[in-house]
PDB file of N, CA and C in Angstrom:
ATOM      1  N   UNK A   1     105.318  94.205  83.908  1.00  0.00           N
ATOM      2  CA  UNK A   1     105.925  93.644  85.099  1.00  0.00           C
ATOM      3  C   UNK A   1     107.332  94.212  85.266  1.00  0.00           C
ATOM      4  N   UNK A   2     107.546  95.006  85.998  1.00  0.00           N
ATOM      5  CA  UNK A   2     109.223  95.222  86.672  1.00  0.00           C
ATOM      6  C   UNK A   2     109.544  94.417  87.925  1.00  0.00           C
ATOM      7  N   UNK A   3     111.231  94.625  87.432  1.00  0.00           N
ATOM      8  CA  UNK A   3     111.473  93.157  88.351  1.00  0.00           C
ATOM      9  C   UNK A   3     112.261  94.044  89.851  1.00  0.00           C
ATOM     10  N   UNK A   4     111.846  93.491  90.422  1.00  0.00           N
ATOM     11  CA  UNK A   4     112.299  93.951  91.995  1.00  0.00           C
ATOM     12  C   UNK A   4     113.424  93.061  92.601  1.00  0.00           C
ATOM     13  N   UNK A   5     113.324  93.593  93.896  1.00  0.00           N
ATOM     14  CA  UNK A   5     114.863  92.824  94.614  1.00  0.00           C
ATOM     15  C   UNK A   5     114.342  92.787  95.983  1.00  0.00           C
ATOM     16  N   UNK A   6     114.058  92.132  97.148  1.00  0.00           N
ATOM     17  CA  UNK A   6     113.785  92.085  98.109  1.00  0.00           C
ATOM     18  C   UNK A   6     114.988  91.785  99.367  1.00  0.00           C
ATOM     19  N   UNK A   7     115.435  92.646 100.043  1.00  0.00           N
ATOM     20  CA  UNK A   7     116.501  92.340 101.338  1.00  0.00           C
ATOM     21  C   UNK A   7     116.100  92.200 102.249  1.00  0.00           C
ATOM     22  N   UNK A   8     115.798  90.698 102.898  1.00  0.00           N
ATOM     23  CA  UNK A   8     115.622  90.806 104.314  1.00  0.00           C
ATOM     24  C   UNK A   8     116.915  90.388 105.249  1.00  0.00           C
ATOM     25  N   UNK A   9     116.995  90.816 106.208  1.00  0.00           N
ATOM     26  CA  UNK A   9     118.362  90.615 107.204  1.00  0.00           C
ATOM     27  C   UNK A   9     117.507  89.853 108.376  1.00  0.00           C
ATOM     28  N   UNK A  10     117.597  88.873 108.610  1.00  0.00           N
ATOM     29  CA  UNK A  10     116.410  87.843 109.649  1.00  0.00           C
ATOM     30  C   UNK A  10     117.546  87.925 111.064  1.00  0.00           C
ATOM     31  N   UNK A  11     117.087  87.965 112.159  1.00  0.00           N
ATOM     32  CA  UNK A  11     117.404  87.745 113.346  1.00  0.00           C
ATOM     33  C   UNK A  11     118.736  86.206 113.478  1.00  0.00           C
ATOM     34  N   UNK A  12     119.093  86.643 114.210  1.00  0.00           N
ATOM     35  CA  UNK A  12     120.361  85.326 114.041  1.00  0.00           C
ATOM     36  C   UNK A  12     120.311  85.028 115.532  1.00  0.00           C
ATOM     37  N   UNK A  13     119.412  85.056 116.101  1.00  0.00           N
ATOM     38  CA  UNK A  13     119.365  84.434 117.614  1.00  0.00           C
ATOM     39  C   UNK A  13     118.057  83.315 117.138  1.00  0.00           C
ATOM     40  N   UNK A  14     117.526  83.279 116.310  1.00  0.00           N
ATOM     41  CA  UNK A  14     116.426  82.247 116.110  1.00  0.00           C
ATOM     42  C   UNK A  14     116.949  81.270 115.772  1.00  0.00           C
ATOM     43  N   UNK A  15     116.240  80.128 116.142  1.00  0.00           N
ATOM     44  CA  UNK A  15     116.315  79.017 115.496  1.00  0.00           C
ATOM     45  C   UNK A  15     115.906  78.640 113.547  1.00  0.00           C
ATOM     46  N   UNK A  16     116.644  77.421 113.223  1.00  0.00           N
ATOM     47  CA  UNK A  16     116.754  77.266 111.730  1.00  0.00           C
ATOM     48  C   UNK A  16     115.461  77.096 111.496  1.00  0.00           C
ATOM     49  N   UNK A  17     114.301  76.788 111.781  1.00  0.00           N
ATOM     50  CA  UNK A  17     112.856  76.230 111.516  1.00  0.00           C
ATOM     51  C   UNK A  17     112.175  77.859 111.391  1.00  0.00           C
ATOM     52  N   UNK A  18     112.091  78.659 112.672  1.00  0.00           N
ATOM     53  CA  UNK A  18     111.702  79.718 112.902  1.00  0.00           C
ATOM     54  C   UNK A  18     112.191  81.016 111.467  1.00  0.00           C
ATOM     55  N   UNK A  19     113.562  80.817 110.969  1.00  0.00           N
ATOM     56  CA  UNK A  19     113.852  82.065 110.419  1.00  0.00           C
ATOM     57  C   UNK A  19     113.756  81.566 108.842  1.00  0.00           C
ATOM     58  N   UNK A  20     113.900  79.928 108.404  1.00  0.00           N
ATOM     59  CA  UNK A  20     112.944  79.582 107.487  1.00  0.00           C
ATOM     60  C   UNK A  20     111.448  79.604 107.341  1.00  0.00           C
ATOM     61  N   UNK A  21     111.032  79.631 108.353  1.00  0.00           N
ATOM     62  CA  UNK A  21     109.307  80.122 108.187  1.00  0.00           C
ATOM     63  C   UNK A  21     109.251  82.138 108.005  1.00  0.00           C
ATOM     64  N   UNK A  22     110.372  82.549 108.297  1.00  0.00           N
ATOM     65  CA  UNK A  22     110.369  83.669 108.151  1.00  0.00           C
ATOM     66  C   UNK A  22     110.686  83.889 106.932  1.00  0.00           C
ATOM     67  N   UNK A  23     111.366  83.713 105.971  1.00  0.00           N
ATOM     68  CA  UNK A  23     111.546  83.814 104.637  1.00  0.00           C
ATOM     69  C   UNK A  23     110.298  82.960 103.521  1.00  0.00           C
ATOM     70  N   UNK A  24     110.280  81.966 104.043  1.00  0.00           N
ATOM     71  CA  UNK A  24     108.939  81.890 103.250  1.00  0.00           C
ATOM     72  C   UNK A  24     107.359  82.671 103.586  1.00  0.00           C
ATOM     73  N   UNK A  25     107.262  83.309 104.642  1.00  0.00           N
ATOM     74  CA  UNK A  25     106.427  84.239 104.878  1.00  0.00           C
ATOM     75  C   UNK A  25     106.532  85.103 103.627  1.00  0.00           C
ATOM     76  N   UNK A  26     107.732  85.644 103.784  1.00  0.00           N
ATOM     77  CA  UNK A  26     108.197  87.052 102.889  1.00  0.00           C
ATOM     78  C   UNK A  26     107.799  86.205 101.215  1.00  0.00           C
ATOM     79  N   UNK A  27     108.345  85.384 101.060  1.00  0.00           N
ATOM     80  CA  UNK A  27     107.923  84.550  99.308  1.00  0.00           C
ATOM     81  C   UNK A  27     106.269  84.469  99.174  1.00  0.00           C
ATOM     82  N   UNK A  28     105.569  83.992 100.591  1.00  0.00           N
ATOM     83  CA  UNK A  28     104.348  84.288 100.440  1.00  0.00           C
ATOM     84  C   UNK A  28     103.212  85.497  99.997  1.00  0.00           C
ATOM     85  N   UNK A  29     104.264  86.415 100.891  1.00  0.00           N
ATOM     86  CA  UNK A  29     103.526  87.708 100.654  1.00  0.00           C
ATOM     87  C   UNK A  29     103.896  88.341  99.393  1.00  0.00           C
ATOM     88  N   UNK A  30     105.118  87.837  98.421  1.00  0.00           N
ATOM     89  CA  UNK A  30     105.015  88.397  97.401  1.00  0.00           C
ATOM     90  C   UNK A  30     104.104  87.572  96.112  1.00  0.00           C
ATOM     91  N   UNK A  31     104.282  86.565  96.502  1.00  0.00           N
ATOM     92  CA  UNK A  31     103.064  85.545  95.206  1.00  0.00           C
ATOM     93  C   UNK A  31     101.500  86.230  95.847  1.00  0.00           C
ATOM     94  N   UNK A  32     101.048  86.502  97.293  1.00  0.00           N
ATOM     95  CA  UNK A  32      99.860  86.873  97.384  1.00  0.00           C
ATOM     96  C   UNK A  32      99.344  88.513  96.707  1.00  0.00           C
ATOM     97  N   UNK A  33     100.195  89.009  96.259  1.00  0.00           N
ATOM     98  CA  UNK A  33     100.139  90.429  95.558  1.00  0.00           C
ATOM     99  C   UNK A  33     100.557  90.306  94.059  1.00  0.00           C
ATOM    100  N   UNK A  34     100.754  89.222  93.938  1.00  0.00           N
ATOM    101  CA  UNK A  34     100.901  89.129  92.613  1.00  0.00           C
ATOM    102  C   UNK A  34     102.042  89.129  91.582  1.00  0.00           C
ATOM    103  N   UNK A  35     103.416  88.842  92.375  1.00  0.00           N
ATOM    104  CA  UNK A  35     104.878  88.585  92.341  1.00  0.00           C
ATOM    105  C   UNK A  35     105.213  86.793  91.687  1.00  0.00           C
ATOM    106  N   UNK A  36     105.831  86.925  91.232  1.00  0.00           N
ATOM    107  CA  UNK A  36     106.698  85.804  90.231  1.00  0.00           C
ATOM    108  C   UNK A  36     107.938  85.624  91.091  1.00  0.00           C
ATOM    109  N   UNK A  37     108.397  84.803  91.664  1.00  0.00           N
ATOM    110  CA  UNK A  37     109.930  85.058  92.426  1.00  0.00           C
ATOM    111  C   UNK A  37     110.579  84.449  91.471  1.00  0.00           C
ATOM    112  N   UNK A  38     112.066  84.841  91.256  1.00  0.00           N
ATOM    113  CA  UNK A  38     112.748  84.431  90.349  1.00  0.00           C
ATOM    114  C   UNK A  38     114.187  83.444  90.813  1.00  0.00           C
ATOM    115  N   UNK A  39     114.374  84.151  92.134  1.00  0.00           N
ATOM    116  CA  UNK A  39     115.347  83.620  92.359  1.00  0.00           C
ATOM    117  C   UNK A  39     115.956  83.917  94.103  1.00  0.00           C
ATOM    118  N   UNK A  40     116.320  83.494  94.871  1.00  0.00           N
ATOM    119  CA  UNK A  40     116.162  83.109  96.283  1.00  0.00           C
ATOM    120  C   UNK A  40     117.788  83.084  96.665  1.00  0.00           C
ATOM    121  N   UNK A  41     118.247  84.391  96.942  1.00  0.00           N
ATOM    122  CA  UNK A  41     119.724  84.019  97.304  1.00  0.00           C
ATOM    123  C   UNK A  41     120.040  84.158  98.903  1.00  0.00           C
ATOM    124  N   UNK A  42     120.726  82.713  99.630  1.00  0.00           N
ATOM    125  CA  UNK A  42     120.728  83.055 100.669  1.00  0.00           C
ATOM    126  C   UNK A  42     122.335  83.294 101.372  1.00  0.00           C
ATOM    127  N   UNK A  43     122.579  84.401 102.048  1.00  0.00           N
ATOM    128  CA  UNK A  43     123.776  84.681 102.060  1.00  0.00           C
ATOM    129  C   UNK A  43     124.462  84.438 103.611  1.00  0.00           C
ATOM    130  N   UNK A  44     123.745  83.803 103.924  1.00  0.00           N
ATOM    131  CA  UNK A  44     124.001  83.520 105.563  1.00  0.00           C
ATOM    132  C   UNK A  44     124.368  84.372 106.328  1.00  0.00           C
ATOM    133  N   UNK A  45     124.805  83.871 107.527  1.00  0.00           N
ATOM    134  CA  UNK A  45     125.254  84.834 109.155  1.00  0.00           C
ATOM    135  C   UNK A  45     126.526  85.627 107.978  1.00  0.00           C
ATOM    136  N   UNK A  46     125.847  86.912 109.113  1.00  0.00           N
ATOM    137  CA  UNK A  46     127.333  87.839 108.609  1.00  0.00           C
ATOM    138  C   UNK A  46     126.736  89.318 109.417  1.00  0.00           C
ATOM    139  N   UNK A  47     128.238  89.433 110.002  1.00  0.00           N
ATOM    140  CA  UNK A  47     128.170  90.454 111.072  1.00  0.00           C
ATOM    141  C   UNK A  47     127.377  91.961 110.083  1.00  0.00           C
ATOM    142  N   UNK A  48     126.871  92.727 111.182  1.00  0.00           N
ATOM    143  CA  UNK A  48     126.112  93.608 110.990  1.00  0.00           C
ATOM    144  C   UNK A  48     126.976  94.631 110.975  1.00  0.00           C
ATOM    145  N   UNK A  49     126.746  95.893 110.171  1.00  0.00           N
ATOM    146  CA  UNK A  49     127.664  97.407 110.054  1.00  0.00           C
ATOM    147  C   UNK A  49     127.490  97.880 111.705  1.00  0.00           C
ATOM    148  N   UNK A  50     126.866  97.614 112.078  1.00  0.00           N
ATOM    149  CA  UNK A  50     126.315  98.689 113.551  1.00  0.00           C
ATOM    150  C   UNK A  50     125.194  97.675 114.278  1.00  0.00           C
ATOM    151  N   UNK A  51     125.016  97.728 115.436  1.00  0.00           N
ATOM    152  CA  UNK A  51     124.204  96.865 116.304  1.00  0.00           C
ATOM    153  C   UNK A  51     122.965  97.458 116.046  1.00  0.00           C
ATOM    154  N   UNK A  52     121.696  96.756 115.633  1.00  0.00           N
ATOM    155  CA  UNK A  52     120.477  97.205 115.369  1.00  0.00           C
ATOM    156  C   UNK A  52     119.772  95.747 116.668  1.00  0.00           C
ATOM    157  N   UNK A  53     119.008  96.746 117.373  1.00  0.00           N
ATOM    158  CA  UNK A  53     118.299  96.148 118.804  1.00  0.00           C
ATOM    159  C   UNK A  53     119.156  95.194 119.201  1.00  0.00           C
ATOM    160  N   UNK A  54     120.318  95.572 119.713  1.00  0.00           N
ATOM    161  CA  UNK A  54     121.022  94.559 120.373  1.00  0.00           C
ATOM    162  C   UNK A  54     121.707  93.577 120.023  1.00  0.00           C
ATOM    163  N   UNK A  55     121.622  93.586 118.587  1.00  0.00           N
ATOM    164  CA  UNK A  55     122.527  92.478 117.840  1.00  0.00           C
ATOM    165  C   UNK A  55     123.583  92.995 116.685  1.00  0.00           C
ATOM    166  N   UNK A  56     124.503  92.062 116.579  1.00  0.00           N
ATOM    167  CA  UNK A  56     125.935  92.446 116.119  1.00  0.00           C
ATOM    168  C   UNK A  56     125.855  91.292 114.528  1.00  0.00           C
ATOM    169  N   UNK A  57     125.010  90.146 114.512  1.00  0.00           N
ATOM    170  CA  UNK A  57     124.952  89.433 113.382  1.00  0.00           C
ATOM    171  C   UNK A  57     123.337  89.166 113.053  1.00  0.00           C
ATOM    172  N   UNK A  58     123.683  89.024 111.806  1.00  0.00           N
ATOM    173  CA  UNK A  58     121.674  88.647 111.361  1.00  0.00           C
ATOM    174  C   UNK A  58     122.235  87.623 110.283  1.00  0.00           C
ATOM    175  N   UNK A  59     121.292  87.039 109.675  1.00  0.00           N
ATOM    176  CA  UNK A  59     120.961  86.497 108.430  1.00  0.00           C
ATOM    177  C   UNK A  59     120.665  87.262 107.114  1.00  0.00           C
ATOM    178  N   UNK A  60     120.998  87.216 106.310  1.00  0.00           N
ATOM    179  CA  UNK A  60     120.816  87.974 104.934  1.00  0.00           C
ATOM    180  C   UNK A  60     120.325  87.090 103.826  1.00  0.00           C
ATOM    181  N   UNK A  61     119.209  87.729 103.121  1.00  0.00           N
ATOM    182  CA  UNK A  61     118.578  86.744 102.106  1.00  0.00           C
ATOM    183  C   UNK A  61     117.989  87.823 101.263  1.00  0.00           C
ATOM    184  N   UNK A  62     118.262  87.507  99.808  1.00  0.00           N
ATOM    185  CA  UNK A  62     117.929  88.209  98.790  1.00  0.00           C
ATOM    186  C   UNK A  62     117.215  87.415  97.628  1.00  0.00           C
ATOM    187  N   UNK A  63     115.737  88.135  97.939  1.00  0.00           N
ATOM    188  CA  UNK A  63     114.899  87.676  96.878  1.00  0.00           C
ATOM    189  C   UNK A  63     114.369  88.741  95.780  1.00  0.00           C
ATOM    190  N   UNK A  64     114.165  87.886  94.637  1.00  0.00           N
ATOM    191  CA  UNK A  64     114.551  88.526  93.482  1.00  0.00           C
ATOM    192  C   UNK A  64     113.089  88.072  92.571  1.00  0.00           C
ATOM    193  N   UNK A  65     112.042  88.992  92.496  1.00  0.00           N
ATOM    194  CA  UNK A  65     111.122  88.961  91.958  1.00  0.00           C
ATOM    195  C   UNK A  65     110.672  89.567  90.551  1.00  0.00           C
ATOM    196  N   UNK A  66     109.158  89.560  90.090  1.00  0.00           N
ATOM    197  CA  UNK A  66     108.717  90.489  88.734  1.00  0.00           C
ATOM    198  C   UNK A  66     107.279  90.709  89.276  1.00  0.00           C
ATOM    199  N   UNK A  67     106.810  91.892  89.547  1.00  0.00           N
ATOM    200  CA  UNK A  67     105.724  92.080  90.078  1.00  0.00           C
ATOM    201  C   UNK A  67     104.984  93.274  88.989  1.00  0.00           C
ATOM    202  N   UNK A  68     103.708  93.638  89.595  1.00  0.00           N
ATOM    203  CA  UNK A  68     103.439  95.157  88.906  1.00  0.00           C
ATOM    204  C   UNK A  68     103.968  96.305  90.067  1.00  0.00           C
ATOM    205  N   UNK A  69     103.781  97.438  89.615  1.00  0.00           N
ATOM    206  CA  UNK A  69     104.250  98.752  90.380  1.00  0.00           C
ATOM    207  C   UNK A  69     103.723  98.691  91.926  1.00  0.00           C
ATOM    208  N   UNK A  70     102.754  98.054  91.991  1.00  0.00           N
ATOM    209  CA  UNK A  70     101.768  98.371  93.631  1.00  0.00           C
ATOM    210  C   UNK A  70     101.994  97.507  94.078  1.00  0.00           C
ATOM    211  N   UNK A  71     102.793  96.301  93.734  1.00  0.00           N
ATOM    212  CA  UNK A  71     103.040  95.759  94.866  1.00  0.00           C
ATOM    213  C   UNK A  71     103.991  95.621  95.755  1.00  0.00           C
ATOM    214  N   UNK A  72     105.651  96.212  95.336  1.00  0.00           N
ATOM    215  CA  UNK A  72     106.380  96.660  96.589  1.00  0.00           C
ATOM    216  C   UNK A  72     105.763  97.527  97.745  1.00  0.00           C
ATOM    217  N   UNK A  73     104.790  98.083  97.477  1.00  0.00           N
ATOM    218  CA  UNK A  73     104.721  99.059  99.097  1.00  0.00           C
ATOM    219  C   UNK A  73     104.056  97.862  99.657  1.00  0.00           C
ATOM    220  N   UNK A  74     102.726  97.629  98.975  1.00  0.00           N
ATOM    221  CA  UNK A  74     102.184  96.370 100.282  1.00  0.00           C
ATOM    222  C   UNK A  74     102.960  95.659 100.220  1.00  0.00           C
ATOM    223  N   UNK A  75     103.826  94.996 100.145  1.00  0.00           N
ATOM    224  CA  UNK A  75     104.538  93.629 100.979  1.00  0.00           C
ATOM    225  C   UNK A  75     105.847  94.502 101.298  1.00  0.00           C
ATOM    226  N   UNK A  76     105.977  95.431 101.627  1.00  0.00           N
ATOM    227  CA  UNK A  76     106.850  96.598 102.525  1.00  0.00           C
ATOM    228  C   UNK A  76     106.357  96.770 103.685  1.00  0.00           C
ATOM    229  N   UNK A  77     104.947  96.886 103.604  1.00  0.00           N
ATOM    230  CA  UNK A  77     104.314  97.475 104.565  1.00  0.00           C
ATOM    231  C   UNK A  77     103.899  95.943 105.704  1.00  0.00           C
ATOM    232  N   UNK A  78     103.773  94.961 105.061  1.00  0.00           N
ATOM    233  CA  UNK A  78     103.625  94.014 105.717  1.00  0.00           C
ATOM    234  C   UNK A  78     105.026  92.956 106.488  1.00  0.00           C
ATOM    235  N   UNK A  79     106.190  93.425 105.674  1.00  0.00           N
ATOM    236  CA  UNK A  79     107.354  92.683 106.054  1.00  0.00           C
ATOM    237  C   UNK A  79     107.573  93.723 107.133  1.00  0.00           C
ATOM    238  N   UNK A  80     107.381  94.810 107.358  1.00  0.00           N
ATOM    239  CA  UNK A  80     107.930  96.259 108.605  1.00  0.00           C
ATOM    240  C   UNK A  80     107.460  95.423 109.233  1.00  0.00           C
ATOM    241  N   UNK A  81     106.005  94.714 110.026  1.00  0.00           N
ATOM    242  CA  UNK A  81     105.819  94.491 111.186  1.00  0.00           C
ATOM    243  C   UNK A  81     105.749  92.631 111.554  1.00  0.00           C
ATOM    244  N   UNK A  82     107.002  92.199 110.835  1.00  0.00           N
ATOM    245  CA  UNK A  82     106.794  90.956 110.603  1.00  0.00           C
ATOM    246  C   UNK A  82     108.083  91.024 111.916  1.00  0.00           C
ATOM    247  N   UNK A  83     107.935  89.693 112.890  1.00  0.00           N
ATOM    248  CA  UNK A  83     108.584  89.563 114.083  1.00  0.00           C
ATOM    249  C   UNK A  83     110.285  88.803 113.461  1.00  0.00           C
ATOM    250  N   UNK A  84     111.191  88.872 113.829  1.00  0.00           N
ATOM    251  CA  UNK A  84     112.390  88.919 113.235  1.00  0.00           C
ATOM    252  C   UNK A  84     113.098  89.045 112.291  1.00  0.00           C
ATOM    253  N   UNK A  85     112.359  90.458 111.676  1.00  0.00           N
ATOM    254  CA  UNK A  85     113.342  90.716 110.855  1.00  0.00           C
ATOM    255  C   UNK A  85     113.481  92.462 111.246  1.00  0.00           C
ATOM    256  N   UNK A  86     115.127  92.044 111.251  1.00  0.00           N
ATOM    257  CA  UNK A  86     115.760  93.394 111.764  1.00  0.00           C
ATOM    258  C   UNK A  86     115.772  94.699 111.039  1.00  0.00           C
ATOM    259  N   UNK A  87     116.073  94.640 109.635  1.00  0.00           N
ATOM    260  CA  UNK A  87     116.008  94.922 108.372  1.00  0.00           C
ATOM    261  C   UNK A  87     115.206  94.273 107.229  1.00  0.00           C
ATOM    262  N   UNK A  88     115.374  95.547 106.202  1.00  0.00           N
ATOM    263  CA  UNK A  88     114.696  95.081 104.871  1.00  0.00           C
ATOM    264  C   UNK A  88     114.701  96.270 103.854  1.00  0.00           C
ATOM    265  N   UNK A  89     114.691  96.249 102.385  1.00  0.00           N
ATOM    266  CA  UNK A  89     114.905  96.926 101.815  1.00  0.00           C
ATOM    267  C   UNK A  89     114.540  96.697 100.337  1.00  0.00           C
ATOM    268  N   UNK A  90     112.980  96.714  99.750  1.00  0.00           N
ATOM    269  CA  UNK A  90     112.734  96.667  98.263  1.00  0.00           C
ATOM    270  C   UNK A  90     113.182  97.365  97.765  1.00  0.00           C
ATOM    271  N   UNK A  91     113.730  96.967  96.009  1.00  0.00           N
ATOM    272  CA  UNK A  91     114.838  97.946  95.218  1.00  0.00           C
ATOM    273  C   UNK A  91     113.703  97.592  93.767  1.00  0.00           C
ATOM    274  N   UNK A  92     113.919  97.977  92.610  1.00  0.00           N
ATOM    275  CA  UNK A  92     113.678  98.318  91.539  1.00  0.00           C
ATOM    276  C   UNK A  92     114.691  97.410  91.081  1.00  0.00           C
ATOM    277  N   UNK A  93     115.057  96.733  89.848  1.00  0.00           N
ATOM    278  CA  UNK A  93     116.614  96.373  89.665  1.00  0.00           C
ATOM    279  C   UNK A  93     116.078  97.042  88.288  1.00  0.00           C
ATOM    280  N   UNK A  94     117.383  97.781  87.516  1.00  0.00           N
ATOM    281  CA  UNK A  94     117.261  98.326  86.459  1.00  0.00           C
ATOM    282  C   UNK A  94     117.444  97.465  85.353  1.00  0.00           C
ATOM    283  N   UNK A  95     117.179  97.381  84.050  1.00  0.00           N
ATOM    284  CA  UNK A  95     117.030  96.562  82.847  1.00  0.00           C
ATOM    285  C   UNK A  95     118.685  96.745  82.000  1.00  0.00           C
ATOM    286  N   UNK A  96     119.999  97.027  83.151  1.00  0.00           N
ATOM    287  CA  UNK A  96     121.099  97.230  82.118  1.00  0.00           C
ATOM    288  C   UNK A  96     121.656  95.998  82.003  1.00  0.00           C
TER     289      UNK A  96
END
């Protein structure tokens, strides 16, 4: 099992119900591939480097998993076409 890092940046024009069902989507899809989450950091509104589709702030939330090797691409491939989220970015975290 290597442990991963999950970044999603959620839409900040949604409502609080809507962009919490959006993060537990993302926790879903990593326990359905076979992910352990470890830890759920949420970092709230915070302005964006550059306007991505029209917006200047998102939400930021960093989840922190232990999966096997195959399962970052599928739940990559499934968070790309998930409806508000602007960004995202699976990492590897190294063992130092």
């Amino acid at each position: 099992m290597n442990k991963y890092e999950l970044a999603v940046v959620v839409n900040a024009k949604i409502e609080d119900e809507e962009r919490a069902a959006v993060v537990d989507r993302c926790k879903a899809l990593i326990e359905r591939f076979g992910g352990t989450i470890t830890n759920v950091d949420d970092w709230g509104k915070k302005k964006l480097a550059y306007e991505v589709q029209k917006m200047k702030e998102g939400f930021y939330y960093f989840i922190q998993f232990e999966a096997e090797s195959s399962a970052p691409i599928e739940i990559e491939n499934r968070v790309r076409i998930m409806d508000n989220v602007i960004r995202f970015l699976c990492v590897r975290q190294d063992e130092a």
